[in-house]
PDB file of N, CA and C in Angstrom:
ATOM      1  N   UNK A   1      66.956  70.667  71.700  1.00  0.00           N
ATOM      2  CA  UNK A   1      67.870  71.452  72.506  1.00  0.00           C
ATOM      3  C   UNK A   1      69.200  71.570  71.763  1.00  0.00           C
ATOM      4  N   UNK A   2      69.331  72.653  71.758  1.00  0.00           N
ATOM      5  CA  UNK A   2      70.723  73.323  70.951  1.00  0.00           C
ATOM      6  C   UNK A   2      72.366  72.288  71.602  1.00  0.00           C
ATOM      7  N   UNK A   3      73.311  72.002  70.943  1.00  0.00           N
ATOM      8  CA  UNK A   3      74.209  71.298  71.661  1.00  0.00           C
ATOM      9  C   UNK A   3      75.714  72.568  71.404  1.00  0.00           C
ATOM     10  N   UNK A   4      75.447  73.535  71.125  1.00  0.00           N
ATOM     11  CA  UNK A   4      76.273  74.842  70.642  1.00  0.00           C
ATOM     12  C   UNK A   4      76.076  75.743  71.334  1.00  0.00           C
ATOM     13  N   UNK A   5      77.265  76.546  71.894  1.00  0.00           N
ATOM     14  CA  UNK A   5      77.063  77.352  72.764  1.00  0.00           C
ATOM     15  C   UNK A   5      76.558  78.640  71.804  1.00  0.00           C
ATOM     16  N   UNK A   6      76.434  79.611  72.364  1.00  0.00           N
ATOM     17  CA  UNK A   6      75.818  80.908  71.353  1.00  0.00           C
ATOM     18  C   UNK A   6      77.215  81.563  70.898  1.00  0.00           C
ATOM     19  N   UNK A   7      77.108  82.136  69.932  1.00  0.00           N
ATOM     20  CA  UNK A   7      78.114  82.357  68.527  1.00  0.00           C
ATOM     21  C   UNK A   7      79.360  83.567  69.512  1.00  0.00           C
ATOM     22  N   UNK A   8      78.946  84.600  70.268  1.00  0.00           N
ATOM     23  CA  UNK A   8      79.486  85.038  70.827  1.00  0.00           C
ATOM     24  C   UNK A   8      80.004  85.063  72.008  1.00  0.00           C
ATOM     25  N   UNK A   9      79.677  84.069  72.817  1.00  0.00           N
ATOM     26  CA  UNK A   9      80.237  83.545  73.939  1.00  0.00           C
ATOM     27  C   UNK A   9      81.461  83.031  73.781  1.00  0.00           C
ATOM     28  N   UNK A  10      81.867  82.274  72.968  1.00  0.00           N
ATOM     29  CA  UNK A  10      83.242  82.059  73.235  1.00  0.00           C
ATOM     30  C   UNK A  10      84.242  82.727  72.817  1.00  0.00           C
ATOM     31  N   UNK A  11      83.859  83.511  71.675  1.00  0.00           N
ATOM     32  CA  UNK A  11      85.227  84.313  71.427  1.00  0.00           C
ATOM     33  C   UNK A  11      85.301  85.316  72.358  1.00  0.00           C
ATOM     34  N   UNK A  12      84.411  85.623  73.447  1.00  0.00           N
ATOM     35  CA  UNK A  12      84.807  86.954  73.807  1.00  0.00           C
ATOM     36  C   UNK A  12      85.210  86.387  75.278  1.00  0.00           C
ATOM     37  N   UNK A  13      85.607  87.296  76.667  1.00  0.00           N
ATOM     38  CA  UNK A  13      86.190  86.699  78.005  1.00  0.00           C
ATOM     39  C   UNK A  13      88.038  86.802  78.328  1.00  0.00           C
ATOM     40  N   UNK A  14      88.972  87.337  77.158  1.00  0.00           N
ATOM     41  CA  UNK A  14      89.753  87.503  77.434  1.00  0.00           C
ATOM     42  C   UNK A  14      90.506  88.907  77.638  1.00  0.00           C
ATOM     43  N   UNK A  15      91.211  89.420  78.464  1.00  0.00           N
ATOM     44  CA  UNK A  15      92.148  90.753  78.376  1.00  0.00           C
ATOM     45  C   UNK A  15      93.107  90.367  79.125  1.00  0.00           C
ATOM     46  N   UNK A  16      94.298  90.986  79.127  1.00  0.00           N
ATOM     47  CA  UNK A  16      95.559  91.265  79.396  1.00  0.00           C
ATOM     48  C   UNK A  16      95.443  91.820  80.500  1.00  0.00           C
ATOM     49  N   UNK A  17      95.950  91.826  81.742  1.00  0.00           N
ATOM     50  CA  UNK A  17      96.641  92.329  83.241  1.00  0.00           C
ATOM     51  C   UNK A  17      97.036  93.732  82.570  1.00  0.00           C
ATOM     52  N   UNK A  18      96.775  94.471  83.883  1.00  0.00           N
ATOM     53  CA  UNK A  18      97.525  96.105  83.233  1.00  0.00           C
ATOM     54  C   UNK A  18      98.537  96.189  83.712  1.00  0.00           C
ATOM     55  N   UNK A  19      99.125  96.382  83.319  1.00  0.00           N
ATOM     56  CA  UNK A  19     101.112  96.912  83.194  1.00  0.00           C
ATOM     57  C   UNK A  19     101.346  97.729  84.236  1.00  0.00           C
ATOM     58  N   UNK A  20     100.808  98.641  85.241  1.00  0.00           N
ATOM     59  CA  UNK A  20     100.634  99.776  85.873  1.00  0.00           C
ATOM     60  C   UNK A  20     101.856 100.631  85.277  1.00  0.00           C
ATOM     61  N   UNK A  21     101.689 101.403  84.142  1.00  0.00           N
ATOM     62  CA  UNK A  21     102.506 101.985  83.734  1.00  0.00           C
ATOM     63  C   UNK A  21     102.448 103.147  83.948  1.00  0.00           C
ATOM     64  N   UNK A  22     103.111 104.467  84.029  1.00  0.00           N
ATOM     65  CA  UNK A  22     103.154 105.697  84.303  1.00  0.00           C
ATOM     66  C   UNK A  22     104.112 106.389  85.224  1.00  0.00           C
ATOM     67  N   UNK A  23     103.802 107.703  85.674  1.00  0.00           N
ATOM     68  CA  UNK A  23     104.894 108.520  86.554  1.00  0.00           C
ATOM     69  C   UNK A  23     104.461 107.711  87.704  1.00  0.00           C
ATOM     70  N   UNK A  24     105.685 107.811  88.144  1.00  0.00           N
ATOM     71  CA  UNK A  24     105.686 106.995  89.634  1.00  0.00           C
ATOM     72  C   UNK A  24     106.102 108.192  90.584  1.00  0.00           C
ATOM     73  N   UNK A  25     106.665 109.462  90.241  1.00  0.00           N
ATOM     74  CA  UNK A  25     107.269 110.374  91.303  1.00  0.00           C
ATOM     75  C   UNK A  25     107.198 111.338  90.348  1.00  0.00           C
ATOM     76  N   UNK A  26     106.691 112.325  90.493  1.00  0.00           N
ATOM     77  CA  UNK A  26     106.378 114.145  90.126  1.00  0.00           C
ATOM     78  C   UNK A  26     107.802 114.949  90.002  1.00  0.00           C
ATOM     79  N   UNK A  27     107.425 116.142  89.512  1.00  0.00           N
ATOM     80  CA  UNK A  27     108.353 117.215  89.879  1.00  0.00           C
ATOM     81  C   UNK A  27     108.130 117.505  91.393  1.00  0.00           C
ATOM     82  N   UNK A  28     109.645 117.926  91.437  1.00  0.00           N
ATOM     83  CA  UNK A  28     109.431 117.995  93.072  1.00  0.00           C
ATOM     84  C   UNK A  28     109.496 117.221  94.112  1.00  0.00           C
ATOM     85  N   UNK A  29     109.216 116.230  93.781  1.00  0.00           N
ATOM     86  CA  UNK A  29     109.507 114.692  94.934  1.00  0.00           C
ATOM     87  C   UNK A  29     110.583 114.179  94.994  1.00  0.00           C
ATOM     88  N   UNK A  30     111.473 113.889  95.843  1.00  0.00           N
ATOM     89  CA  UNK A  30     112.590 113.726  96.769  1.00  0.00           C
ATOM     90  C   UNK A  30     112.640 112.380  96.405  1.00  0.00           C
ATOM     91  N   UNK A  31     114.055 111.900  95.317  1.00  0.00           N
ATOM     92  CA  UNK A  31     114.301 110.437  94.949  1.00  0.00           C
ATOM     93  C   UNK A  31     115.180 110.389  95.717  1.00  0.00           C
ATOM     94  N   UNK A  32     115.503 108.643  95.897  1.00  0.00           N
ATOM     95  CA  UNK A  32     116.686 108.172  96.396  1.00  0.00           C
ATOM     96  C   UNK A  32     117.600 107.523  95.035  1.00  0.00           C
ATOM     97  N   UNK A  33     118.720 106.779  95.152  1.00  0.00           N
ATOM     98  CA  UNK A  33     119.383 106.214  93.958  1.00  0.00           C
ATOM     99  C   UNK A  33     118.107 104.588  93.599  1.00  0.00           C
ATOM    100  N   UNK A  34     118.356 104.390  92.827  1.00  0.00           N
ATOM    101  CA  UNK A  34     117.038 103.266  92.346  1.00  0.00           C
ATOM    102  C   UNK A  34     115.341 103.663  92.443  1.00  0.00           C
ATOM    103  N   UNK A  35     114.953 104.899  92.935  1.00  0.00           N
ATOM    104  CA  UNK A  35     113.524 105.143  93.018  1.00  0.00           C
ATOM    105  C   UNK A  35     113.492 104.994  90.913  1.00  0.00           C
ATOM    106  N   UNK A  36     112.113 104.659  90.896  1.00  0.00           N
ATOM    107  CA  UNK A  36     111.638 104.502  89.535  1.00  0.00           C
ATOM    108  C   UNK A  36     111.034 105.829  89.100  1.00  0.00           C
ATOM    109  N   UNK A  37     111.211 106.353  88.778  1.00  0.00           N
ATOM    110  CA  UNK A  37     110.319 107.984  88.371  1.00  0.00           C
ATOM    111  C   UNK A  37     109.013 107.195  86.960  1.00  0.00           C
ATOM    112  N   UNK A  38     109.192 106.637  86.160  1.00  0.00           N
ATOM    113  CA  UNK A  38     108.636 106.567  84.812  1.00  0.00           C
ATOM    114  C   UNK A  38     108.279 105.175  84.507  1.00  0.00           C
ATOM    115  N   UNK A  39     107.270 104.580  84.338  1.00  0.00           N
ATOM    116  CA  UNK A  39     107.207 103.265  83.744  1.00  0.00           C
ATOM    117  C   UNK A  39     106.533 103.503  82.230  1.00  0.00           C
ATOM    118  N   UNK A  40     107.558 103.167  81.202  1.00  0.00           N
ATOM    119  CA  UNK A  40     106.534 103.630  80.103  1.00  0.00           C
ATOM    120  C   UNK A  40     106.970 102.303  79.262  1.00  0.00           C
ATOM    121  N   UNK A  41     106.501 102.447  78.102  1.00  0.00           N
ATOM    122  CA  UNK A  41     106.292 101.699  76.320  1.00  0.00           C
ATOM    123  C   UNK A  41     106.736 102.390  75.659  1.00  0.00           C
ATOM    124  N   UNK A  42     108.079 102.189  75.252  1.00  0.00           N
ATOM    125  CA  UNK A  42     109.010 103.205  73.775  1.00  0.00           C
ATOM    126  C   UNK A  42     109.475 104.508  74.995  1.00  0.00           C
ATOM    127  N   UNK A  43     109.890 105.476  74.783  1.00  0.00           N
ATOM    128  CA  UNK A  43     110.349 106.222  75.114  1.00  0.00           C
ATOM    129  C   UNK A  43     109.836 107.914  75.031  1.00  0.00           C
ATOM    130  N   UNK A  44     108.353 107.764  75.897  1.00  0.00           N
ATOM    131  CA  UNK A  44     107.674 108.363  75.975  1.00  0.00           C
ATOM    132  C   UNK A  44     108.467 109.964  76.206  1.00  0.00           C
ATOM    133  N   UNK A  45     109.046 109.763  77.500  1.00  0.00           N
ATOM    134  CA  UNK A  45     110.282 110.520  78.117  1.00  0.00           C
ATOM    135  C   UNK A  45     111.403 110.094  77.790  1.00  0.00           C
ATOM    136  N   UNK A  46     112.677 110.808  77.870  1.00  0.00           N
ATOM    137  CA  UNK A  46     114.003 110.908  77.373  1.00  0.00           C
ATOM    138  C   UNK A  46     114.769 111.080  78.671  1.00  0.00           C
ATOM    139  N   UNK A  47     115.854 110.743  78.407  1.00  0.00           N
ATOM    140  CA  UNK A  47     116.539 110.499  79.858  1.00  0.00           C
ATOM    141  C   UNK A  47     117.658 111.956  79.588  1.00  0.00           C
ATOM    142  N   UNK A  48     118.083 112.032  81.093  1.00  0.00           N
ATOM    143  CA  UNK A  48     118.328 113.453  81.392  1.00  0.00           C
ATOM    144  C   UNK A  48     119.481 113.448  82.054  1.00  0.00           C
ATOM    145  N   UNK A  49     119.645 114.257  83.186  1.00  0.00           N
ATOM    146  CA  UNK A  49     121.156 114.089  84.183  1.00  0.00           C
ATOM    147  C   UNK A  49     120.339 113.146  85.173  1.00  0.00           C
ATOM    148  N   UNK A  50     121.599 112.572  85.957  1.00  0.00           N
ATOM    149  CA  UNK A  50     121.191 111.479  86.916  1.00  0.00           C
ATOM    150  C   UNK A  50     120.297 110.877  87.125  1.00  0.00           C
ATOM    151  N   UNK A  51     119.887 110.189  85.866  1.00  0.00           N
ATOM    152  CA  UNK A  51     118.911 109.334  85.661  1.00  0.00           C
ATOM    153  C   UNK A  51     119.240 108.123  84.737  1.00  0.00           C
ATOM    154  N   UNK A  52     118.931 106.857  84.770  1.00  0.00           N
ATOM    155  CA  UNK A  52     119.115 105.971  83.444  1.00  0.00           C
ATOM    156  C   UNK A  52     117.896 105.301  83.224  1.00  0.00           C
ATOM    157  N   UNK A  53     117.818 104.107  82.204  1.00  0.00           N
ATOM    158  CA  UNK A  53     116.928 104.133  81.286  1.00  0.00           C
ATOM    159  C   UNK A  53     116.829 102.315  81.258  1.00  0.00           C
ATOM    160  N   UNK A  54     116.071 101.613  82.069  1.00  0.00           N
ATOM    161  CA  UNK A  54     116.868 100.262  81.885  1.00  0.00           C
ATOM    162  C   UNK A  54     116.050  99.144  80.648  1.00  0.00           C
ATOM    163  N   UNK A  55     115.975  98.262  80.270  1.00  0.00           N
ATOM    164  CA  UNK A  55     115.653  97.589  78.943  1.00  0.00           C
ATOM    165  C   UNK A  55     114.455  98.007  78.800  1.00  0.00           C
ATOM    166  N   UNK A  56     113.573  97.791  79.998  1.00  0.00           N
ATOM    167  CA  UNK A  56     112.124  98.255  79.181  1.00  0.00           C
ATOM    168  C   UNK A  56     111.578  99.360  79.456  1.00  0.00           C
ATOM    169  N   UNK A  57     112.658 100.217  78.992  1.00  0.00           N
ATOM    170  CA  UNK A  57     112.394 101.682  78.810  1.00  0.00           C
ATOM    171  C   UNK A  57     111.681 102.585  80.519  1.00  0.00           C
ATOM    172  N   UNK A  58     112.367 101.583  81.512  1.00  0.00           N
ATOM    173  CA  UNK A  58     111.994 102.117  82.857  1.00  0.00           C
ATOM    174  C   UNK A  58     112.907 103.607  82.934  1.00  0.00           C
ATOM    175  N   UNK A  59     112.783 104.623  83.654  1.00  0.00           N
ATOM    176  CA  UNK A  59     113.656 105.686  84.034  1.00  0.00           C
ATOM    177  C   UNK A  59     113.838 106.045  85.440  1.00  0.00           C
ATOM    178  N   UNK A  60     115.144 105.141  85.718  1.00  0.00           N
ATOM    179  CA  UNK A  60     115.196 105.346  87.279  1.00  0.00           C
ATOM    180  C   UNK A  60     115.948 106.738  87.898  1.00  0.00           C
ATOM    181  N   UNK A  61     116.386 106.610  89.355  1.00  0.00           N
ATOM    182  CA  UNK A  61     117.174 107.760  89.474  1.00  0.00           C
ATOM    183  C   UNK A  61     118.621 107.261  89.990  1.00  0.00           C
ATOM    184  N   UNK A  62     120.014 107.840  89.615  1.00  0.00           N
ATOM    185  CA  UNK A  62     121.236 107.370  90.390  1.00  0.00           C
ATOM    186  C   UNK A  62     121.303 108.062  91.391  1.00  0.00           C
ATOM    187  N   UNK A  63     121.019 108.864  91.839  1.00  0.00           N
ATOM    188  CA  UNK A  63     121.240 109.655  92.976  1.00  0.00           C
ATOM    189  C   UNK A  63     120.281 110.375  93.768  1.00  0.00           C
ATOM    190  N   UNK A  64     120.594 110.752  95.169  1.00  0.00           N
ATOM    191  CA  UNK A  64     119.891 111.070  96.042  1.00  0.00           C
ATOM    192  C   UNK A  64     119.329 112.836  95.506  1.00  0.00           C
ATOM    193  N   UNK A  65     118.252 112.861  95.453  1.00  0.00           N
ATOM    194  CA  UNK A  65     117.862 114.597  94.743  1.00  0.00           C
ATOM    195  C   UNK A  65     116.536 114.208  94.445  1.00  0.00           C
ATOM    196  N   UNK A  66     116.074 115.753  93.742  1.00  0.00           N
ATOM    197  CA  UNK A  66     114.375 115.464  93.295  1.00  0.00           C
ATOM    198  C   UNK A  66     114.348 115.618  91.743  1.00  0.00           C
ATOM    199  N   UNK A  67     113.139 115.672  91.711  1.00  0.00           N
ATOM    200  CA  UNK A  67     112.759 115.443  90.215  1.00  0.00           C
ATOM    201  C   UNK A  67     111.998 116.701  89.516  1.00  0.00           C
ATOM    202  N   UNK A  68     113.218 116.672  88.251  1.00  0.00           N
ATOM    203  CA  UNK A  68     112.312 118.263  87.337  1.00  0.00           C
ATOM    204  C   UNK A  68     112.647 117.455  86.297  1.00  0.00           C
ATOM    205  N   UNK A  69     111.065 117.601  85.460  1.00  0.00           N
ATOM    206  CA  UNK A  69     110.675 117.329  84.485  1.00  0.00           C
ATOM    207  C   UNK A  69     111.044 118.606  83.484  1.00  0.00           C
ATOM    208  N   UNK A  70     111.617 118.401  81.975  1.00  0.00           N
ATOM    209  CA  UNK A  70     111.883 119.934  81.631  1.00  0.00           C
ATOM    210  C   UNK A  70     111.394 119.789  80.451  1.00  0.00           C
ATOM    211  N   UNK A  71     110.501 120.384  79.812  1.00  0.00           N
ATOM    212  CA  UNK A  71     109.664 119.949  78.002  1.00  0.00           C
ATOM    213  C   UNK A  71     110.507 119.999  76.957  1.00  0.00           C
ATOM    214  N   UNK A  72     110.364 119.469  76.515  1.00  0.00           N
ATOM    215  CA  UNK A  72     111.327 119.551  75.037  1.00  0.00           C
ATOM    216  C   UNK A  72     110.205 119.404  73.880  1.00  0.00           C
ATOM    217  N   UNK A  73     110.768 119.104  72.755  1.00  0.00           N
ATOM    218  CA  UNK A  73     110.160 119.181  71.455  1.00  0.00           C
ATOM    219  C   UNK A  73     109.164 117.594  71.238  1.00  0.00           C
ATOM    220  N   UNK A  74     108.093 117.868  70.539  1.00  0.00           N
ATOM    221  CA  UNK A  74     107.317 116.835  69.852  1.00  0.00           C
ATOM    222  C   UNK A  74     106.406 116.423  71.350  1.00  0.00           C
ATOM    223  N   UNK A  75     106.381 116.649  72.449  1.00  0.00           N
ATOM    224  CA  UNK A  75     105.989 115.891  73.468  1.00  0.00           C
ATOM    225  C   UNK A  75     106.405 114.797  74.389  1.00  0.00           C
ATOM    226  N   UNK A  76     108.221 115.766  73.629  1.00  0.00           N
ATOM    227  CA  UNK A  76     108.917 114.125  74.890  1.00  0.00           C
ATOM    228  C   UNK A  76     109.775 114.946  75.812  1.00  0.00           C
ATOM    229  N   UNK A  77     109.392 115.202  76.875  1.00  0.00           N
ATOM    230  CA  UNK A  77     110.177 115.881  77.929  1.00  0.00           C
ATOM    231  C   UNK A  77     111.031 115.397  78.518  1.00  0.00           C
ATOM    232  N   UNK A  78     112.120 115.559  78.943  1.00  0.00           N
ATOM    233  CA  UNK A  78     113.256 114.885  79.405  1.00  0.00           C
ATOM    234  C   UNK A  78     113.230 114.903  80.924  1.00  0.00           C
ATOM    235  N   UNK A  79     113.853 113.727  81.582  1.00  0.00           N
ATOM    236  CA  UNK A  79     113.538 113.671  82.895  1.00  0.00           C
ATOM    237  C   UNK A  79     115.293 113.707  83.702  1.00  0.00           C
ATOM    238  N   UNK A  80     115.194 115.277  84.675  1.00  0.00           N
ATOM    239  CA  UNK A  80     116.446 115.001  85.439  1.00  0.00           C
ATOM    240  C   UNK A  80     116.229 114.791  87.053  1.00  0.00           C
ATOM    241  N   UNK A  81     117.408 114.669  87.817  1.00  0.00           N
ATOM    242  CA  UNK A  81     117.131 114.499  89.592  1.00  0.00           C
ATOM    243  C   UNK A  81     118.603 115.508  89.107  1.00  0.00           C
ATOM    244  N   UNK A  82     117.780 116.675  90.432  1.00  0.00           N
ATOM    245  CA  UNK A  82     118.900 117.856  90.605  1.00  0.00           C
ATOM    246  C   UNK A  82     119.639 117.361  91.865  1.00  0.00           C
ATOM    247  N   UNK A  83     120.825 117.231  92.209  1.00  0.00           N
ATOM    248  CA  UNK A  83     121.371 116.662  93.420  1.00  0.00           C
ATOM    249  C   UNK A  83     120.619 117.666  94.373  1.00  0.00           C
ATOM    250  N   UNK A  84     120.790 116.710  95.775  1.00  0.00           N
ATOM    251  CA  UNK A  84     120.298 117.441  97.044  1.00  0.00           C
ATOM    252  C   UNK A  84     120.796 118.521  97.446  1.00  0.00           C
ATOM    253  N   UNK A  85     122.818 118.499  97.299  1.00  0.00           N
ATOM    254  CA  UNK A  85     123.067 119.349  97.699  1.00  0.00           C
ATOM    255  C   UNK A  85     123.113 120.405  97.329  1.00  0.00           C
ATOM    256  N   UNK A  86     122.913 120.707  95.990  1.00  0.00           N
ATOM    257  CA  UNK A  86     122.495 121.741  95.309  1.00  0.00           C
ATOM    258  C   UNK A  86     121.512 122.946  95.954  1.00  0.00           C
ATOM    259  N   UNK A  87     120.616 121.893  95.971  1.00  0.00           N
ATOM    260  CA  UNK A  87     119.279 122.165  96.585  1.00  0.00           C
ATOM    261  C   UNK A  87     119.473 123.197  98.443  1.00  0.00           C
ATOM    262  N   UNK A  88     120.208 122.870  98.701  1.00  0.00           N
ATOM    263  CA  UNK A  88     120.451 123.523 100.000  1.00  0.00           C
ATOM    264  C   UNK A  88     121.405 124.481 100.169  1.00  0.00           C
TER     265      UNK A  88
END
């Protein structure tokens, strides 16, 4: 009787938790100040008007308004919140 487990059993059994990274709020959806619009890695998106950017490259919103996404060059679109009152 073998006293060794089989050659591939032990190296394999591990992965990493997922990050839930991605858009958290669309064009069009109605932020408040602190809603998160973006969870990304590097700076997928670029930060815009009334929005900031905090260490790990989160993109929240400062102010009460919605969200337009606007394309820019290479595939990094910039993310703004148009105030509410604008809007009305």
């Amino acid at each position: 009787m073998a006293h060794k487990k089989g050659s591939g059993s032990t190296k394999n059994g591990r992965d990493s938790n997922s990050k839930r990274l991605g858009v958290k709020k669309y064009g069009g959806e109605v932020v408040k100040p602190g809603n998160i619009i973006v969870r990304q890695r590097g700076s997928k998106f670029k930060v815009g008007n009334n929005v900031s950017q905090g260490k790990d490259y989160t993109i929240y919103s400062l102010i009460n308004g919605t969200v337009y996404f606007k394309p820019g060059a290479f595939n990094k679109s910039s993310i703004n919140v148009i105030p509410c009152d604008i809007l009305n």
